[in-house]
C-alpha atoms as a PDB file:
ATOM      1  CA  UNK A   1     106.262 140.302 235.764  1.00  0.00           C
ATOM      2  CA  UNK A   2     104.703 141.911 238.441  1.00  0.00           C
ATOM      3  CA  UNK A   3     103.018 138.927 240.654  1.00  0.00           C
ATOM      4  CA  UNK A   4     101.667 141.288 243.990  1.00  0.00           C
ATOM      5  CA  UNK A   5     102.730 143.720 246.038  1.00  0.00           C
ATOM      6  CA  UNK A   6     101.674 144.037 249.759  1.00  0.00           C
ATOM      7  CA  UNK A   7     102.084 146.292 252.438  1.00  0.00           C
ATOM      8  CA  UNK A   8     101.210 146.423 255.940  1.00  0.00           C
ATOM      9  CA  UNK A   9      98.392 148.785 257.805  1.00  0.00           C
ATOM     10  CA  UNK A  10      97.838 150.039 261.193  1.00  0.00           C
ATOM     11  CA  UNK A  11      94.017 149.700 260.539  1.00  0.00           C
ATOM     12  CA  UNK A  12      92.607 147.358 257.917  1.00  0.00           C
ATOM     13  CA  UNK A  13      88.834 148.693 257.639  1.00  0.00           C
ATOM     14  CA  UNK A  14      90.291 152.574 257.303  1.00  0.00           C
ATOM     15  CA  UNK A  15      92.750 151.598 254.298  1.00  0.00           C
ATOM     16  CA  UNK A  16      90.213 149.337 252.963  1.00  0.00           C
ATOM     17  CA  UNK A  17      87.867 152.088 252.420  1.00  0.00           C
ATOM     18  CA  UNK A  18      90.677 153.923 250.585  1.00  0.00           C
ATOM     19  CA  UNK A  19      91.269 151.503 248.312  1.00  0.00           C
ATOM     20  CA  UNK A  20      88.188 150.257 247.591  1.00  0.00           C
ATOM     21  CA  UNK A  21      87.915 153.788 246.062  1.00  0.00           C
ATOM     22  CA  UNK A  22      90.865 154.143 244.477  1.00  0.00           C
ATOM     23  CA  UNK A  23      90.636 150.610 243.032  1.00  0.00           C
ATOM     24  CA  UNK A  24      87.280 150.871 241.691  1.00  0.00           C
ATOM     25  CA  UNK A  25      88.342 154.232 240.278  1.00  0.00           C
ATOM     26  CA  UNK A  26      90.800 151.961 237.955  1.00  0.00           C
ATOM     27  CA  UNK A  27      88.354 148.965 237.184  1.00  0.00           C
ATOM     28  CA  UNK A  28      89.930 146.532 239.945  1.00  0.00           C
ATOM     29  CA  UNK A  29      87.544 145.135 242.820  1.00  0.00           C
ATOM     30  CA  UNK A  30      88.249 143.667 246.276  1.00  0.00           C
ATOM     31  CA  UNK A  31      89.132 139.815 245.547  1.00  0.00           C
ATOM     32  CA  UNK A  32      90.293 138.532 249.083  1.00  0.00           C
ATOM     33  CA  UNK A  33      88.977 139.605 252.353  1.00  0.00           C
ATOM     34  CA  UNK A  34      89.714 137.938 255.582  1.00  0.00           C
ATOM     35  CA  UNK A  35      89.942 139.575 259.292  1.00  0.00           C
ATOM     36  CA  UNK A  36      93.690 140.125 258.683  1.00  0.00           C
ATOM     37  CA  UNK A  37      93.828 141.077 255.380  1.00  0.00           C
ATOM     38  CA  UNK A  38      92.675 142.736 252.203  1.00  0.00           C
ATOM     39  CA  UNK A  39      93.413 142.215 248.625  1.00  0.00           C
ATOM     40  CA  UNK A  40      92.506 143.677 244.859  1.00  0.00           C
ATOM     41  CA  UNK A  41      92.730 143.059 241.372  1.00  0.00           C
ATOM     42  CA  UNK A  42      90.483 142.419 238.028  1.00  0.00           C
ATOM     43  CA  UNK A  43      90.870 138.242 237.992  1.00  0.00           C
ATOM     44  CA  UNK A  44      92.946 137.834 241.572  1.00  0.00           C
ATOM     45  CA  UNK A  45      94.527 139.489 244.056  1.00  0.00           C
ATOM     46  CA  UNK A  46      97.874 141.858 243.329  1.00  0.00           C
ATOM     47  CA  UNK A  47      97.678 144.497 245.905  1.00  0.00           C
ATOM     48  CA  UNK A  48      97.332 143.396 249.222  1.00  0.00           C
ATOM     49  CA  UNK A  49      97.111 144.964 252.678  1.00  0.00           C
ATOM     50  CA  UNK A  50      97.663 143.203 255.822  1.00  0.00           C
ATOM     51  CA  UNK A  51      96.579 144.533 259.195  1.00  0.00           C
ATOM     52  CA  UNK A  52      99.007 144.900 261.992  1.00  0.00           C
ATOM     53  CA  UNK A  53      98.686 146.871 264.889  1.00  0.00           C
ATOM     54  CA  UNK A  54     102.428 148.638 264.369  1.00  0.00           C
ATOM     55  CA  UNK A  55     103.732 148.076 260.817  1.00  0.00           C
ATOM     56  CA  UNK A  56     106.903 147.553 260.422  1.00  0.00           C
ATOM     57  CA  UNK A  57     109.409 150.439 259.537  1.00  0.00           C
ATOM     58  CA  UNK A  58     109.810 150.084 255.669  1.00  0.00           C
ATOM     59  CA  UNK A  59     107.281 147.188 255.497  1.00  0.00           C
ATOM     60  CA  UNK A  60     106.366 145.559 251.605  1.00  0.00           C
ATOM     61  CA  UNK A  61     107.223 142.968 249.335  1.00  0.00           C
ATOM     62  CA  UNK A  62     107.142 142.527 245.856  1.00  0.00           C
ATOM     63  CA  UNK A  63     106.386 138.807 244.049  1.00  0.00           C
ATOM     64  CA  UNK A  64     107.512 138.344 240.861  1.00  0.00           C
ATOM     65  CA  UNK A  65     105.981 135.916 238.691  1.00  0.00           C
ATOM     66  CA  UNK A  66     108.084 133.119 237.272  1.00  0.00           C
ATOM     67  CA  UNK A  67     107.453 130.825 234.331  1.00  0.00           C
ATOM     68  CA  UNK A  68     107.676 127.703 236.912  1.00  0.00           C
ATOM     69  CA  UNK A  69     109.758 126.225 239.444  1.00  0.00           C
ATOM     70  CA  UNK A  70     113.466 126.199 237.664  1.00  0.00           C
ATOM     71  CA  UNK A  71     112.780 129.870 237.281  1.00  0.00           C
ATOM     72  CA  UNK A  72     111.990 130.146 240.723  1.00  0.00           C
ATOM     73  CA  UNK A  73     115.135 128.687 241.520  1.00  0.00           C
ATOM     74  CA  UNK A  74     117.508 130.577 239.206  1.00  0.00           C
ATOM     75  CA  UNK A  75     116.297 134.046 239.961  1.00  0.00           C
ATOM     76  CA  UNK A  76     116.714 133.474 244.110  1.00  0.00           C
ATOM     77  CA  UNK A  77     119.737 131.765 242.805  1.00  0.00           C
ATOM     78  CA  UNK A  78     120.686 134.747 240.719  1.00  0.00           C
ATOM     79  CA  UNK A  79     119.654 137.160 243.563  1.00  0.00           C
ATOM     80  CA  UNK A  80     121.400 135.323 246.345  1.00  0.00           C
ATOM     81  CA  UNK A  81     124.784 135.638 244.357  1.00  0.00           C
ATOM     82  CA  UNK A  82     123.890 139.220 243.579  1.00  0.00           C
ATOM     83  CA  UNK A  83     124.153 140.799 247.039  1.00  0.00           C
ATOM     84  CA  UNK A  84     120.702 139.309 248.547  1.00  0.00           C
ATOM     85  CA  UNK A  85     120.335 137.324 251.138  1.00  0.00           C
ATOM     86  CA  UNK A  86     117.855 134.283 251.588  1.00  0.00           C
ATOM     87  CA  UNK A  87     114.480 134.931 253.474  1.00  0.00           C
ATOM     88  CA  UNK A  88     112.893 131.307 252.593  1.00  0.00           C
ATOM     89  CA  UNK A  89     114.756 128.660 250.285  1.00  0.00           C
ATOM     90  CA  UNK A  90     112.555 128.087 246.856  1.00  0.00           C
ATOM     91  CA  UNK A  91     109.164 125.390 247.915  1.00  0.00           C
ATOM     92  CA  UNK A  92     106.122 124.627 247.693  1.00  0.00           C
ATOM     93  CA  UNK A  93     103.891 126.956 249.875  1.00  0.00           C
ATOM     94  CA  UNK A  94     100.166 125.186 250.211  1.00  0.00           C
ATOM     95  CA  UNK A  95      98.856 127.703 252.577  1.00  0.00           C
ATOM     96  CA  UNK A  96      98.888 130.368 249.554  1.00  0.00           C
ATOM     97  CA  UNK A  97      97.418 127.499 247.772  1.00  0.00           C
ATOM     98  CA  UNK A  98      97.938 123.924 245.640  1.00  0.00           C
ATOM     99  CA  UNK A  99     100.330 125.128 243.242  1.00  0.00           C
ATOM    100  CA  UNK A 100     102.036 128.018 245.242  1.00  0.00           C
ATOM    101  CA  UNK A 101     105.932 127.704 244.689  1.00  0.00           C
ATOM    102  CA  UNK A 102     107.700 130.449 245.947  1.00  0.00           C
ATOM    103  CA  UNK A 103     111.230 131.496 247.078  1.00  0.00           C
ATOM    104  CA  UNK A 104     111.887 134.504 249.343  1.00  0.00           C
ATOM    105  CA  UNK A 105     114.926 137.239 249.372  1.00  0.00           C
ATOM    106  CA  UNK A 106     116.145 140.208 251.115  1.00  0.00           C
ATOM    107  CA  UNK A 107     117.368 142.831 248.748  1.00  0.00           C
ATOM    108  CA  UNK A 108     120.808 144.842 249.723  1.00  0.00           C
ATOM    109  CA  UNK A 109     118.696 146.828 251.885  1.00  0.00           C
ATOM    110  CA  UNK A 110     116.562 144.668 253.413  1.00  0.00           C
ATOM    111  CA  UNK A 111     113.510 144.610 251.268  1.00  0.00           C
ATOM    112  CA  UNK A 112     111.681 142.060 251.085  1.00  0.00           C
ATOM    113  CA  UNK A 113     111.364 140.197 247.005  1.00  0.00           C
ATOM    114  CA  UNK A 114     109.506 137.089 246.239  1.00  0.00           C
ATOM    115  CA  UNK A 115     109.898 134.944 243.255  1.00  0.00           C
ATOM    116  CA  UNK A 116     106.635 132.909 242.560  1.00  0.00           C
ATOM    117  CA  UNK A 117     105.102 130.251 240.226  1.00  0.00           C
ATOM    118  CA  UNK A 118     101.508 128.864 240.311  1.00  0.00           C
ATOM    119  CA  UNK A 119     102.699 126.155 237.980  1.00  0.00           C
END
């Protein structure tokens, strides 16, 4: 269900250290690693940490996985109807990679939720 989660860091190489210790505490390893951003897992990344030099008040998604593209649709669909507002119609997304199909959504209060399908 549970796709990633991501939140945002005032400085990358501190709260990388941190979680490389929690996270290999649990079995997961560092799977990404660029100059703006971290992630971990056991076979790809689902907890993520981008660096920015103030995060944002209140700052994190969740992605939820999908089955494939008409779910994609129907949950932003369902969400959209349900109070939420749209943050990035459903589409392909090839700078997360070939088959990245995502939508994006603002929750009541402003959180960020994305629905996503590799498929």
């Amino acid at each position: 269900m549970i796709h990633h989660i991501g939140y945002e860091v005032a400085d990358l190489a501190r709260s990388a250290r941190f979680y490389d210790a929690v996270f290999f505490a649990l079995g997961a390893r560092r799977t990404y690693e660029s100059h703006e951003a971290v992630g971990w897992g056991r076979e790809g990344s689902v907890f993520w940490i981008t660096s920015r030099a103030k995060p944002k008040a209140g700052y994190g998604h969740v992605a939820l996985a999908a089955a494939g593209r008409a779910a994609v649709r129907a949950a932003w669909e369902a969400g959209a109807g349900a109070g939420g507002t749209s943050d990035g119609d459903p589409g392909a997304r090839p700078e997360y990679g070939p088959t990245y199909y995502a939508a994006y959504l603002r929750d009541p209060d402003g959180l960020k939720v994305e629905i996503v399908t590799g498929a």
